[in-house]
Every structure is written in C-alpha cells, then in structure tokens.
Protein backbone atom coordinates (compact mmCIF):
# COMPACT_ATOMS: atom_id res chain seq x y z
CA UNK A 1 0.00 0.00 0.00
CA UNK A 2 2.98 2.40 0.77
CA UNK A 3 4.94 1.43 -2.16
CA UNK A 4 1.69 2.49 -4.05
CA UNK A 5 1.33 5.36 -2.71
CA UNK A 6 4.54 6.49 -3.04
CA UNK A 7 4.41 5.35 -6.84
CA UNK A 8 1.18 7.96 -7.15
CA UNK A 9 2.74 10.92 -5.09
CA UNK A 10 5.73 10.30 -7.51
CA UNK A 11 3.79 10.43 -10.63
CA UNK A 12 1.75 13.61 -9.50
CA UNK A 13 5.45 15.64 -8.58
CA UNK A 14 6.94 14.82 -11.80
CA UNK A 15 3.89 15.96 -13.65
CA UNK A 16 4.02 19.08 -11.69
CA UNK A 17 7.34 19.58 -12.64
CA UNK A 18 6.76 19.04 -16.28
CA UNK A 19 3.72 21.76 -16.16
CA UNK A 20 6.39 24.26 -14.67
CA UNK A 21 8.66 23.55 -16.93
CA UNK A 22 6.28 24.24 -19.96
CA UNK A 23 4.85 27.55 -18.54
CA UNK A 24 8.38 29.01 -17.79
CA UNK A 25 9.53 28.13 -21.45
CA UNK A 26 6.02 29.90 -22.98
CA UNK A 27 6.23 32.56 -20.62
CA UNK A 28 10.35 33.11 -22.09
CA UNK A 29 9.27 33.38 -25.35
CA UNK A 30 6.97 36.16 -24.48
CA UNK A 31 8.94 38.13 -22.44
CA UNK A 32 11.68 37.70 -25.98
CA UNK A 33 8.89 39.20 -27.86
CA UNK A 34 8.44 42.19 -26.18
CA UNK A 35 10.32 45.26 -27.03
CA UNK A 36 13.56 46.56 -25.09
CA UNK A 37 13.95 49.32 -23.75
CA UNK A 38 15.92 51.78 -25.30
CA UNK A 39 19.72 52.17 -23.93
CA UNK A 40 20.17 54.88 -22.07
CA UNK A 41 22.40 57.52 -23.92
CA UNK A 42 26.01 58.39 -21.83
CA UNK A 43 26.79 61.78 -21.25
CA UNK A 44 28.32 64.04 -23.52
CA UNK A 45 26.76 62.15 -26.48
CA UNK A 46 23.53 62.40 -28.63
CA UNK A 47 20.80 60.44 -29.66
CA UNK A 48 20.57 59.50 -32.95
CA UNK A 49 18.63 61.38 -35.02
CA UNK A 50 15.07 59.16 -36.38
CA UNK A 51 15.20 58.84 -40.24
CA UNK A 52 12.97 61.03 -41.94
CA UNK A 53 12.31 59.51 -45.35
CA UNK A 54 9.32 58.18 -43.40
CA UNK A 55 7.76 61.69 -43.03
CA UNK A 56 4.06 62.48 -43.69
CA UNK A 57 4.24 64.91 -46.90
CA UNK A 58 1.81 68.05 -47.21
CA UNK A 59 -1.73 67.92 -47.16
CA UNK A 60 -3.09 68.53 -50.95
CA UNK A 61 -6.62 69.24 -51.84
CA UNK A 62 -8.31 70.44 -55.10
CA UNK A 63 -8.46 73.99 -53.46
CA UNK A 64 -4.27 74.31 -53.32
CA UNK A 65 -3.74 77.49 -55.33
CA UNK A 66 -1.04 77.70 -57.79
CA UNK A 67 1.07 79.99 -56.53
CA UNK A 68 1.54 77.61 -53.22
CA UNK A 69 1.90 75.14 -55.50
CA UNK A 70 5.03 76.45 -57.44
CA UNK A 71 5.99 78.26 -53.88
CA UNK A 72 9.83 79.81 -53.12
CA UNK A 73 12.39 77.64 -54.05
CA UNK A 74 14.68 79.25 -50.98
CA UNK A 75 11.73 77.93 -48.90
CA UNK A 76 12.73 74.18 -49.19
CA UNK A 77 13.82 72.41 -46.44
CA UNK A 78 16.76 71.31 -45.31
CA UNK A 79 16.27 68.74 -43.09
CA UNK A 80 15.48 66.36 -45.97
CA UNK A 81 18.18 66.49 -48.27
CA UNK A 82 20.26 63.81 -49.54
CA UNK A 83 24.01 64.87 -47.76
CA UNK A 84 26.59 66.91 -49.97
CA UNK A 85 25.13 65.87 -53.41
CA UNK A 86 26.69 68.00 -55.59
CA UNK A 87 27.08 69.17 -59.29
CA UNK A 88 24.03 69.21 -60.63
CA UNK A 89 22.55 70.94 -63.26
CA UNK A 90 19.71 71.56 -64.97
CA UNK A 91 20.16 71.44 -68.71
CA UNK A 92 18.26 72.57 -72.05
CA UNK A 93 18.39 71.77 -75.24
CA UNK A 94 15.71 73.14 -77.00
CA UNK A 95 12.22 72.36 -75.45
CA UNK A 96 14.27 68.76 -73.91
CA UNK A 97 15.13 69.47 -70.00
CA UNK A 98 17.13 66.76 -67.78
CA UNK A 99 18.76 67.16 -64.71
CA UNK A 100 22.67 66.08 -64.64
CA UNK A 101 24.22 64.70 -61.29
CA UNK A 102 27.30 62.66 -60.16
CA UNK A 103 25.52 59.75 -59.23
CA UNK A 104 24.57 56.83 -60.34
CA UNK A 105 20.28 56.30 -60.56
CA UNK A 106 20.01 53.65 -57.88
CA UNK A 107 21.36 56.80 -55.31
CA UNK A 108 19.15 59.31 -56.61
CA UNK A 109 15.96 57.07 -56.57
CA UNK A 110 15.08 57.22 -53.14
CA UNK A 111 15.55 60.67 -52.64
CA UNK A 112 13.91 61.69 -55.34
CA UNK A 113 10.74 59.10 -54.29
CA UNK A 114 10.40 61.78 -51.12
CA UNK A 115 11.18 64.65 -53.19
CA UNK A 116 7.95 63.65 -54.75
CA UNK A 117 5.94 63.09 -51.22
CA UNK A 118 6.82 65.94 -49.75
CA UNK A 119 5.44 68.11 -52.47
CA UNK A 120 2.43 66.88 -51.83
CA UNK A 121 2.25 64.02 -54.93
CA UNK A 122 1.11 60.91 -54.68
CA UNK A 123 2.83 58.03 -57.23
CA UNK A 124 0.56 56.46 -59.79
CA UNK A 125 4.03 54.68 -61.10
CA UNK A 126 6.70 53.42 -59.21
CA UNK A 127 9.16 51.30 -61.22
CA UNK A 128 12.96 51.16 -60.37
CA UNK A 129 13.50 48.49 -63.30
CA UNK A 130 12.24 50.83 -65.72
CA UNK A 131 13.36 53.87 -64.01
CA UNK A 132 9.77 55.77 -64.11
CA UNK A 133 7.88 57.80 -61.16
CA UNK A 134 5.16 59.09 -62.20
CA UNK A 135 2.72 61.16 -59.96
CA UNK A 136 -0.93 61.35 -59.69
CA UNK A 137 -3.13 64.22 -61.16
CA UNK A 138 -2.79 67.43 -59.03
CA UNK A 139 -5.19 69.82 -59.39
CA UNK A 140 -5.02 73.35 -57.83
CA UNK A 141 -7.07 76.81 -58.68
CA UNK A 142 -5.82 79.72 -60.74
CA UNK A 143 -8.17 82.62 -62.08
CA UNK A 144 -11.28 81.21 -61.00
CA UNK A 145 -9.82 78.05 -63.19
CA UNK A 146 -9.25 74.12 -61.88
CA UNK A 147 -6.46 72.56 -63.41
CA UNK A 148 -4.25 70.21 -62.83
CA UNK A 149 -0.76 68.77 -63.68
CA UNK A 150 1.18 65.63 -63.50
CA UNK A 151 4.78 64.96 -63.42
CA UNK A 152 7.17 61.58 -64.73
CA UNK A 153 10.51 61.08 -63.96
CA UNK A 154 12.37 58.92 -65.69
CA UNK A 155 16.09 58.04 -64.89
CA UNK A 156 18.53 57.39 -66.96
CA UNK A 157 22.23 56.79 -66.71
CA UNK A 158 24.62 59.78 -67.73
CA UNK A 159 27.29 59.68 -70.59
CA UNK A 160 30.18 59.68 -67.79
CA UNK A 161 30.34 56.76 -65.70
CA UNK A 162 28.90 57.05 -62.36
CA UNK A 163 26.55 59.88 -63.60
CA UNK A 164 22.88 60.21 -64.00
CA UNK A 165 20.05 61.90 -66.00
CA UNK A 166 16.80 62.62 -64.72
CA UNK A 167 14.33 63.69 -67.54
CA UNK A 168 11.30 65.48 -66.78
CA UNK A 169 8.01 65.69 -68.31
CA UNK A 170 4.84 67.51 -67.31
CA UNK A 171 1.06 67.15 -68.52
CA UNK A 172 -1.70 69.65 -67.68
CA UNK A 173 -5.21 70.12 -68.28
CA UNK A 174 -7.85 72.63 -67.66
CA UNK A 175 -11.21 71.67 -66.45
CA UNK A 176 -13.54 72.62 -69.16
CA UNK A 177 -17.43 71.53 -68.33
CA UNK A 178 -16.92 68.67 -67.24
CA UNK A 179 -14.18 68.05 -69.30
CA UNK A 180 -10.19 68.11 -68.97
CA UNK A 181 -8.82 69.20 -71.77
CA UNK A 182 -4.91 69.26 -72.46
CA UNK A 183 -3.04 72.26 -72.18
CA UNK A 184 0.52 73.70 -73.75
CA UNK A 185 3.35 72.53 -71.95
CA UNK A 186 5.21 74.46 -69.34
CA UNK A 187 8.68 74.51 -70.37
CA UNK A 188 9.65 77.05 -67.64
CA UNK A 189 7.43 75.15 -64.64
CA UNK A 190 9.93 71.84 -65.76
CA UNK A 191 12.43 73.92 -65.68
CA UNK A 192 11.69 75.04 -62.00
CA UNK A 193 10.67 71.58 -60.62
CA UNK A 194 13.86 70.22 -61.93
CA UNK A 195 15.30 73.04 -59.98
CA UNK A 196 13.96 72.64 -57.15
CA UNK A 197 14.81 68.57 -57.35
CA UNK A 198 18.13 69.75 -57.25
CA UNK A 199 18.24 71.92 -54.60
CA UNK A 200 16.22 68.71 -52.68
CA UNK A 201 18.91 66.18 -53.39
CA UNK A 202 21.80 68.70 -51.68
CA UNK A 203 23.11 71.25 -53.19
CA UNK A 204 22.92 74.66 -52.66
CA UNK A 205 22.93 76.35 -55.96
CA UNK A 206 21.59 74.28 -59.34
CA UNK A 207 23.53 75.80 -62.43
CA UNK A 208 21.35 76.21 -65.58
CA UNK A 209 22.64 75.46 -68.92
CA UNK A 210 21.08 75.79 -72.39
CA UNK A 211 22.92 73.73 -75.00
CA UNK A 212 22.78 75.90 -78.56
CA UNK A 213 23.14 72.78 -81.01
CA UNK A 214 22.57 72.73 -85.20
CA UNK A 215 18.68 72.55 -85.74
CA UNK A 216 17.38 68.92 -86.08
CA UNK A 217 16.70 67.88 -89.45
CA UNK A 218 13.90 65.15 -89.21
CA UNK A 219 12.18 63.64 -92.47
CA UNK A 220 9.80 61.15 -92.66
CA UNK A 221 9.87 58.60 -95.04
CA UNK A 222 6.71 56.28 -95.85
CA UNK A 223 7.98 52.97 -97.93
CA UNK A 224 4.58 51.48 -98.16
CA UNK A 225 3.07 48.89 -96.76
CA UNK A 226 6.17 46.33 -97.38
CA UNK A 227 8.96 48.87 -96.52
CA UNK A 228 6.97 51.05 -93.59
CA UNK A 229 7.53 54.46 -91.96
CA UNK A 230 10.69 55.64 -90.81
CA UNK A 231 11.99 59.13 -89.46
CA UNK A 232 15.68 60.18 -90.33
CA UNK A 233 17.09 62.53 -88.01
CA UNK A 234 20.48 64.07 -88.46
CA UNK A 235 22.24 62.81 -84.54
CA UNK A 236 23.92 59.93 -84.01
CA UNK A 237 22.09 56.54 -82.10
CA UNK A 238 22.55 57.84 -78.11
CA UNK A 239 21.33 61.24 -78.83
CA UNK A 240 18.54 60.24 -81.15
CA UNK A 241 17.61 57.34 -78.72
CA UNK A 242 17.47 59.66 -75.76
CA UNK A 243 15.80 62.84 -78.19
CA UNK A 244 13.06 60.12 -79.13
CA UNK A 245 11.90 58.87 -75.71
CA UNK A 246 11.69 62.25 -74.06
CA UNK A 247 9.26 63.07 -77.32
CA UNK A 248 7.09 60.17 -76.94
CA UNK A 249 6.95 61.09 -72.98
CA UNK A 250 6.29 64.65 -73.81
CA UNK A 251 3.42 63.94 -76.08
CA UNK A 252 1.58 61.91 -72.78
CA UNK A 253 2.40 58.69 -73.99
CA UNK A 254 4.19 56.13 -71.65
CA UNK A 255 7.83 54.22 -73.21
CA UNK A 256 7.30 50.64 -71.49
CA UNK A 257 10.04 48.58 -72.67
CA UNK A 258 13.59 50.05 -73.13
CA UNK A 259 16.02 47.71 -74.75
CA UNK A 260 19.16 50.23 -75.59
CA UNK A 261 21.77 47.27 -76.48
CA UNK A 262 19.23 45.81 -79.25
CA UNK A 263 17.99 49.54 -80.20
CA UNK A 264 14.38 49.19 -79.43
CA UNK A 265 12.27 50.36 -77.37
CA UNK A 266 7.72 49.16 -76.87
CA UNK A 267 5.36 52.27 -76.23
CA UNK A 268 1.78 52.84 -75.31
CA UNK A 269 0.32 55.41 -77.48
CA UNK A 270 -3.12 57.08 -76.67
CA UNK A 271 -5.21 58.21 -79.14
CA UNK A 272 -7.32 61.21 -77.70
CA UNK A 273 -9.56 61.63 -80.50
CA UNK A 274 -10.57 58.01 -80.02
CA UNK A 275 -11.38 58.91 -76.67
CA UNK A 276 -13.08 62.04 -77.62
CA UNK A 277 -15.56 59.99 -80.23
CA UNK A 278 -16.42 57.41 -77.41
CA UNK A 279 -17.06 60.12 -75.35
CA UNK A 280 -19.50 61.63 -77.51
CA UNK A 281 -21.41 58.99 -78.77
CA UNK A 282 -21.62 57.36 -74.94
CA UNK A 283 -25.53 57.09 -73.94
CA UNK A 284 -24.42 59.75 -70.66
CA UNK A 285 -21.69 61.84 -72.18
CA UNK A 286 -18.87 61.17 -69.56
CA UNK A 287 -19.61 57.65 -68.98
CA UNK A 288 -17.05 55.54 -70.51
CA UNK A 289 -15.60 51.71 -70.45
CA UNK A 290 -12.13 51.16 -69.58
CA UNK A 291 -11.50 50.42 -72.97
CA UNK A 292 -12.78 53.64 -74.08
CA UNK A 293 -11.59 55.83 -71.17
CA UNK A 294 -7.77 54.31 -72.43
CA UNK A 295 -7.73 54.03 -76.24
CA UNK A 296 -4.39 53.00 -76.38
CA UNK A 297 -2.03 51.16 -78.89
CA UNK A 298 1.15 49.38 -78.41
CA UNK A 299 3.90 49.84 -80.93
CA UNK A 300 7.40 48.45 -81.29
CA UNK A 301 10.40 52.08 -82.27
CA UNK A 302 13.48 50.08 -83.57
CA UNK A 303 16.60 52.60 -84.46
CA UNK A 304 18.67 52.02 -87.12
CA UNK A 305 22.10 53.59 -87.51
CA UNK A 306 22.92 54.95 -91.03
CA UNK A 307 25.96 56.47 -89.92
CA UNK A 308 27.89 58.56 -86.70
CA UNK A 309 25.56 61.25 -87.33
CA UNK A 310 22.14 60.00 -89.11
CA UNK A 311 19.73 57.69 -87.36
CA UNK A 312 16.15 55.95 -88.65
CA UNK A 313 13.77 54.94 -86.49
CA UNK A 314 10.78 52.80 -87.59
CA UNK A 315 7.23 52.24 -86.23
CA UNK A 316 6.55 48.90 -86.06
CA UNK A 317 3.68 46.08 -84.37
CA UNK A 318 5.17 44.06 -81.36
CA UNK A 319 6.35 41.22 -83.45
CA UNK A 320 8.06 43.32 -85.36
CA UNK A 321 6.76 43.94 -88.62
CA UNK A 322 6.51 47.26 -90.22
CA UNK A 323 3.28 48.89 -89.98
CA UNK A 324 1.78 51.96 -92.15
CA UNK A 325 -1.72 51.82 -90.51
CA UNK A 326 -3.43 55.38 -90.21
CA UNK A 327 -2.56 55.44 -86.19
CA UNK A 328 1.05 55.05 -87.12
CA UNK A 329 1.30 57.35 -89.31
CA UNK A 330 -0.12 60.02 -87.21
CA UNK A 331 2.48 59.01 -84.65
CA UNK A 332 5.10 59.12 -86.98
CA UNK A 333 4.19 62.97 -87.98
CA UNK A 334 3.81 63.39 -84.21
CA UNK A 335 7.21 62.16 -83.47
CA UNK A 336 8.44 64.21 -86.56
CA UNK A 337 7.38 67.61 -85.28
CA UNK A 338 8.17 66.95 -81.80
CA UNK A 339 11.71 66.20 -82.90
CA UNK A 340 12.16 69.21 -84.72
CA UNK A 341 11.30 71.77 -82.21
C-alpha cells in the first residue's frame, strides 16, 4: 500500500514539474517578444537622429492654389536632403530638359521618391526596373480656373560613368465643363521643378545650362506597306535614342520597354480623338468603359544607324513587322514635329 502510494505521489510531482517547466519556457518566449527598452544615452553624447524619409508629406486638396503650389524655391527644407550631393545641373536643349548629377540612378531614386511626397504628390508609377515615377493628377485653382498637372521622372544613366540623368516631363489640363482638356506645356514650370529637385537632393545652388546645337533635321519617309515608316534625323544613335523617348513622354504617352543594347524600345500610345468619339457617342456623355476611357495602342520604335551622325527609327507592331496603318502614321508625324522643335 505504501509502495503504491509512493508510486502515485511520484507520478503527480513529476507531472508538476513538467507543467512548470512548460509555462516558464512559454512565458520566455513572451517576455523575448516584447520590445527593449531603449539604452540609455552616456553623457556628452547624442541620440541618434530618427530617419525622416518616413515623413508624412503636405496635405493637398483640389483647393491648393497655384502659386503655393510652385511656392519659393529658398523655402525648401533642409532637413530632408540627400548629404553633400553635388554638381548638378539643370540642362536645355531646345524644349528637352534633364537634370545632370554625379551619381549613379540607384542613389538618386530614393531621394527623389520623397522629393515627390513631400510636395504633396502621390505616385501612380513606381518602377525602379524601368526607371519611371510618375505622380498622380494634381489639381489646384488659378483665375477662378481648376487645373491640374502631373509629373514623370524617368532616370537614366549619364554619358560619364557614375553619372545620371533625370528627364522630366509635365502634362496639364484645364477643367472645361466637365471636361479636362490638355493644355501647352510648361517649359519654364519643368524647368523650376527640376530646380527645385536639385536643390532637394543637396546642393545649394543648381547651375542652368542651355545647349545651342545645329537645328534637327527630321524627315519622314513612308515605304509602303512592305517597306513602312521611318523618321531620319540628323544625330547619331545615343542622342537620337534619348531625343526620341523624351518626345514620346512629352506627347503623354508612356515608353514601357527600353532595350538600348538591341535599339528598341515598346510604347503605349493614346489616341485622344478616339477617346473624344467614345465620349460623344456614350448614352451619358462622360460615362465611358475602360477600354474607351484608355484608347491606347502598343507599338514596337526600332533605331537604325545609317551612320555617326544620321539615325532611322521605324514604327513597327510588337512582333516586329513594319506597320503603315493610319494610327502610325499620325504618330510618326507626331514624333516628326516633336523632334524638330
């Protein structure tokens, strides 16, 4: 009967033990997941200072007017700039604008991302492969007017190595009805955002160039259906490659695809009057399908080098083939009078 006993009092102490054991391992893990305490800081030294890339940016509403909007660009602060960036420059050549730095995109990307924010725009497009922010609409008041503007950004890496270019192209619209209808661009507002990137990233004084080259000699050249459209422009491949893209973004059409080493590039193209027709024979006016609200087409640009100073480019579909539909040719003369500017 003892020996029992003592069997059963045995039993119940080791499974006491056991229990213990389990509740002092769940209760370590808990206390492991709790946050520590911050160290305290010795004397004579500082806390580091919290990052601040995480920083709420302004509050924007369609009642900003447009002279907060463009603002002082002496008012811009500090706190957020990348450290000791320097040379940069803004630079013109004809109606194309770019910002030049010594640094290589993947260093500017970031910074430029809160640039962005802490104007007040959000990002519709935010693609470090292809190089491309692009904000969201911003619409503001002037004159008893709404309007509104969006920015892209698109990176690309500068002739020197360890350089960077940052190309900058702005849409606007004015509210007309209860319609937005496109408006010139603002050469000298690009001009001033790209400034005021600049003085963002670090430095304290952006130079402004204005490159005087020979005027562009662009002709178009239709082959027919077997030999296509092609554009002949008087620079060599990297300037006519970088002239190209900068029309295609300037004209509110988005370069997808960049493929430099084979010399082609894929674009989306819309086609506003497409949009315009939809529009107008929709049963409400302004109510439109996806497909109508984005008449779009996809095209394939290869380049073709005729020699150190003449390049061809050539409107093609995305398997390649040459193409003289009616859209391409109108994007063709687009291209041609953009490029001649």
């Amino acid at each position: 009967m003892s020996s029992r006993f003592f069997l059963l009092a045995l039993v119940l102490l080791v499974s006491v033990v056991l229990n213990g054991c389990a509740n002092y391992s769940a209760s370590h893990e808990y206390y492991k997941a709790r946050p520590e305490a911050k160290l305290e800081i010795p004397p004579g030294l500082d806390r580091p200072v919290e990052k601040l890339d995480m920083a709420l940016p302004k509050v924007v509403d369609g009642n900003t007017t447009y002279s907060s909007y463009r603002g002082d660009c002496k008012q811009e602060s500090s706190t957020l700039k990348m450290a000791d960036q320097q040379n940069l420059s803004v630079v013109r050549e004809g109606n194309f604008i770019w910002l030049q730095a010594d640094a290589n995109p993947e260093q500017l990307w970031e910074p430029t991302r809160n640039f962005l924010k802490h104007k007040g725009f959000s990002l519709a497009q935010d693609d470090d492969e292809l190089g491309i922010l692009e904000s969201n609409w911003f619409e503001y008041q002037e004159d008893s007017h709404t309007l509104r503007d969006k920015y892209r950004l698109r990176f690309e890496y500068g002739k020197i190595v360890g350089s960077s270019e940052i190309y900058l192209s702005l849409r606007s619209e004015l509210l007309s009805g209860d319609q937005w209808q496109p408006r010139d661009v603002d050469v000298e507002l690009e001009i001033e955002m790209l400034k005021r990137l600049g003085l963002y990233l670090g430095d304290s004084e952006v130079e402004f160039s204005e490159l005087t080259t020979a005027d562009t000699e662009v002709s178009l050249q239709d082959r027919g259906k077997k030999g296509g459209l092609g554009l002949i422009i008087n620079h060599n491949f990297n300037d006519t490659w970088r002239r190209t893209i900068q029309a295609i973004e300037k004209s509110g059409n988005t370069v997808e695809e960049r493929l430099v080493n084979q010399r082609f590039l894929i674009a989306r193209f819309e086609d506003e009057s497409e949009a315009a027709k939809a529009r107008k024979s929709s049963w409400m006016g302004s109510v439109l399908t996806p497909s109508q609200k984005h008449a779009v087409g996809r095209y394939r640009i290869e380049f073709f080098i005729l020699d150190e100073n003449r390049t061809e480019i050539q409107i093609q579909n995305l398997q390649g083939k040459v193409t003289s539909s009616k859209r391409a040719k109108q994007i063709m003369s687009q291209l041609e009078q953009t490029l001649s500017e």
